[in-house]
Protein backbone atom coordinates (compact mmCIF):
# COMPACT_ATOMS: atom_id res chain seq x y z
CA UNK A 1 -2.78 -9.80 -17.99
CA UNK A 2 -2.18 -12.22 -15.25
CA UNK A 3 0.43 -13.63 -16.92
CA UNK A 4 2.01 -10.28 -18.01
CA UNK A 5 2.11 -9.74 -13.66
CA UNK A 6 3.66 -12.92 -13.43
CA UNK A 7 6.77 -12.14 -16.13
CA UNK A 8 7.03 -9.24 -14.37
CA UNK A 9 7.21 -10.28 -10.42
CA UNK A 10 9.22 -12.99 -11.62
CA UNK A 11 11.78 -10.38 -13.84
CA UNK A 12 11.37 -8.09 -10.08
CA UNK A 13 13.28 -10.92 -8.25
CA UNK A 14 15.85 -10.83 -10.40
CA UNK A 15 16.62 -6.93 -10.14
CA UNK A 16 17.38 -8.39 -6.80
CA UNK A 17 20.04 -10.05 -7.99
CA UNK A 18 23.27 -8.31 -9.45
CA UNK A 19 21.63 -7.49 -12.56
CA UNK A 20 20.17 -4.72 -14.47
CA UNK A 21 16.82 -3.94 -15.63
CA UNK A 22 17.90 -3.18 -19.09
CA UNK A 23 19.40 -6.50 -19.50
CA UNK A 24 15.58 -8.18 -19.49
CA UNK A 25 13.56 -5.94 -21.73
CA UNK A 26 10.18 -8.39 -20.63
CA UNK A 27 10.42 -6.45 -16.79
CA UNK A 28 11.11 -3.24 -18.44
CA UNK A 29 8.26 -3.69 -20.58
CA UNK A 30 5.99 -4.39 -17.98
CA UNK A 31 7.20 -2.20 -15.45
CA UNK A 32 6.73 0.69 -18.08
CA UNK A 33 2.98 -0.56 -19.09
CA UNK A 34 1.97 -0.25 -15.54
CA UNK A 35 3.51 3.06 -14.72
CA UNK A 36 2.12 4.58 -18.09
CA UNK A 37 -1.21 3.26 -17.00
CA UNK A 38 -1.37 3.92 -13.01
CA UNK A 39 -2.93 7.23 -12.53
CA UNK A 40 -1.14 9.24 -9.79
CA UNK A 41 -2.90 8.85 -6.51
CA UNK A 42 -4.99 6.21 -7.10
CA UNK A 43 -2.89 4.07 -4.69
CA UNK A 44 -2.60 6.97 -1.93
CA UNK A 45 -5.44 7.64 0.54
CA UNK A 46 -5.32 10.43 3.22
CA UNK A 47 -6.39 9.93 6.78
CA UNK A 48 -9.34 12.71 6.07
CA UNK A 49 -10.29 11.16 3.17
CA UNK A 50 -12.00 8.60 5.25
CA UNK A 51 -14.90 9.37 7.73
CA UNK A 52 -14.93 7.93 10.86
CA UNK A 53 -17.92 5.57 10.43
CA UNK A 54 -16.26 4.51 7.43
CA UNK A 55 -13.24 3.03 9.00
CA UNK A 56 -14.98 0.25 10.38
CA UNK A 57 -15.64 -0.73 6.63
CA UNK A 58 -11.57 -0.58 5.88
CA UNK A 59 -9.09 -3.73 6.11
CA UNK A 60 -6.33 -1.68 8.05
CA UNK A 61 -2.79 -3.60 7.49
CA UNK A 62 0.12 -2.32 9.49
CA UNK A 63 3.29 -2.87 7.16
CA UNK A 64 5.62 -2.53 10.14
CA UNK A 65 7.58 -4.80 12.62
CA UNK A 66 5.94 -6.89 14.75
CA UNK A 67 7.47 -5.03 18.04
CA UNK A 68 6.35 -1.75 17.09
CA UNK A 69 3.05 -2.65 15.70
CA UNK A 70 2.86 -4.37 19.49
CA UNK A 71 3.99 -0.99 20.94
CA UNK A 72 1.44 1.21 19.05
CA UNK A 73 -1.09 0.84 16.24
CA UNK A 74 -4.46 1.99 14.71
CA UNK A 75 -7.21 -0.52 16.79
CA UNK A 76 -8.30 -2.75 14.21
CA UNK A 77 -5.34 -3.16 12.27
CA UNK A 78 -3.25 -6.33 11.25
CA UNK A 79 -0.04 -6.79 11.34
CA UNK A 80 1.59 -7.85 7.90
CA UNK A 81 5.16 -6.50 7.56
CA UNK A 82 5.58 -4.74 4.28
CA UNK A 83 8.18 -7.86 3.23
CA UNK A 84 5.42 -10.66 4.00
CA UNK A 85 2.41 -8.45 1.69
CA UNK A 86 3.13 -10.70 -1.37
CA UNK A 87 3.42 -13.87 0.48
CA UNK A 88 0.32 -12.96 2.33
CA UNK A 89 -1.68 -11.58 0.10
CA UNK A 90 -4.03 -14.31 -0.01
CA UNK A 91 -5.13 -12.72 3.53
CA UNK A 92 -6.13 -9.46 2.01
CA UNK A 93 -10.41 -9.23 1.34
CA UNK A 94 -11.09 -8.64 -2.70
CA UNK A 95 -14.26 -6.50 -1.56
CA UNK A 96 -13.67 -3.67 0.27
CA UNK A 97 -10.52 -0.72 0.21
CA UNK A 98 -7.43 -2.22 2.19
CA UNK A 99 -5.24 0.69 3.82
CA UNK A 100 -1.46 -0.73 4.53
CA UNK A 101 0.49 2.18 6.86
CA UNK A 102 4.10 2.20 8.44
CA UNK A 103 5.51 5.27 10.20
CA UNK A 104 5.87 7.68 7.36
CA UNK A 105 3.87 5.96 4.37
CA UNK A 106 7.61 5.17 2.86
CA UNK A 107 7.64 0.82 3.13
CA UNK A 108 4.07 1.14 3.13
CA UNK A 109 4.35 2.50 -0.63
CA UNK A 110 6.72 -0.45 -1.83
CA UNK A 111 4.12 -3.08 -0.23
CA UNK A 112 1.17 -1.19 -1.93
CA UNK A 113 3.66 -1.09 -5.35
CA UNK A 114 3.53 -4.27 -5.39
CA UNK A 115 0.11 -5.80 -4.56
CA UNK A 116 -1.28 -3.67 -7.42
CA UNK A 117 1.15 -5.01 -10.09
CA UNK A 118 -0.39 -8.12 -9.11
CA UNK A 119 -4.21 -6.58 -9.69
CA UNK A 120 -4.88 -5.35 -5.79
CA UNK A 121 -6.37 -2.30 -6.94
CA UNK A 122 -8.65 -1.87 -3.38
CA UNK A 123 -4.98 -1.32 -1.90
CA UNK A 124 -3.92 2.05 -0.42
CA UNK A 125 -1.18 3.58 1.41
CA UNK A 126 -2.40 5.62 3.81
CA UNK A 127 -0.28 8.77 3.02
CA UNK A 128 2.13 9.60 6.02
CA UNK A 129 1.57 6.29 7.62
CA UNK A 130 0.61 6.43 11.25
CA UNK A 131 2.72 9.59 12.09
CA UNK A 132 0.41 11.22 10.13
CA UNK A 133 -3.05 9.80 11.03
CA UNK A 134 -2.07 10.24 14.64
CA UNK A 135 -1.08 13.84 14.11
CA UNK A 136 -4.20 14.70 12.20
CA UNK A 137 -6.64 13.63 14.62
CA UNK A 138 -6.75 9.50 13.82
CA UNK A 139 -10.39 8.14 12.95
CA UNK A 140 -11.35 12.09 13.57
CA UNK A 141 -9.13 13.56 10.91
CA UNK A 142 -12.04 13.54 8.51
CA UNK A 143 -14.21 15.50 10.64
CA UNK A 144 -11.15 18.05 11.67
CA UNK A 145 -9.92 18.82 8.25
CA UNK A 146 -10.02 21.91 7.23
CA UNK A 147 -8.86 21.54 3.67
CA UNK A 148 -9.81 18.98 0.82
CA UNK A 149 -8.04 15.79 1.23
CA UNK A 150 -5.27 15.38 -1.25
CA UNK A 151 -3.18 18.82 -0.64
């Protein structure tokens, strides 16, 4: 399999490039595999979905800029801009759930994308990004829900 997310990151860099997917079947292939297998939602965790003593157990990764992760951020959190999650990704912990936010959950999503083509499956986006967990009560939006996570 490893080498099946290799082929594909590899065929990824060249959509980059003024080329289309059709013209390498190998990244449509691949890219098609993994979409008919990911289960929606599985990468997307809501900010009530996790209860306040369990945020201490999450790896919180902040997919923004530095500046604005230096203007505001969820304590705890890491900076990692969405571009740099591949490169870094050696940084992210194998044993516990790893939440990546932006502002709206938008770059956030392409990071996430990413990491669990290349078998990150603790990875989340945390659904809204920080707009979101800010306006739902942060580390308290468990405890303030008042509807299953997952709406």
């Amino acid at each position: 399999m490893n080498k099946t997310l290799i082929t594909l990151f590899a065929g990824l860099s060249l959509l980059a490039a003024p080329a289309y997917a059709d013209d390498n079947p190998a990244v449509v292939d691949a890219l098609s595999g993994y979409l008919d297998f990911a289960e929606y939602g599985s990468s997307l965790i809501w900010p009530e979905q996790i209860p306040a003593d369990d945020w201490k157990k999450v790896f919180i990764v902040d997919a923004r800029d530095a500046a604005q992760f230096e203007k505001e951020h969820i304590p705890g959190a890491v900076n990692i801009e969405w571009r740099q999650a591949v490169a870094r990704r050696a940084e992210l912990p194998g044993d516990r759930m790893v939440v990546v936010y932006c502002n709206s959950g938008s770059l956030s999503a392409q990071a996430v994308f990413a990491l669990r083509l290349l078998g990150h499956d603790n990875v989340k986006v945390l659904q809204d990004g920080l707009e979101g967990w800010k306006a739902k009560g942060g580390f308290d939006a468990h405890a303030r829900a008042s509807q299953p996570a997952g709406h």
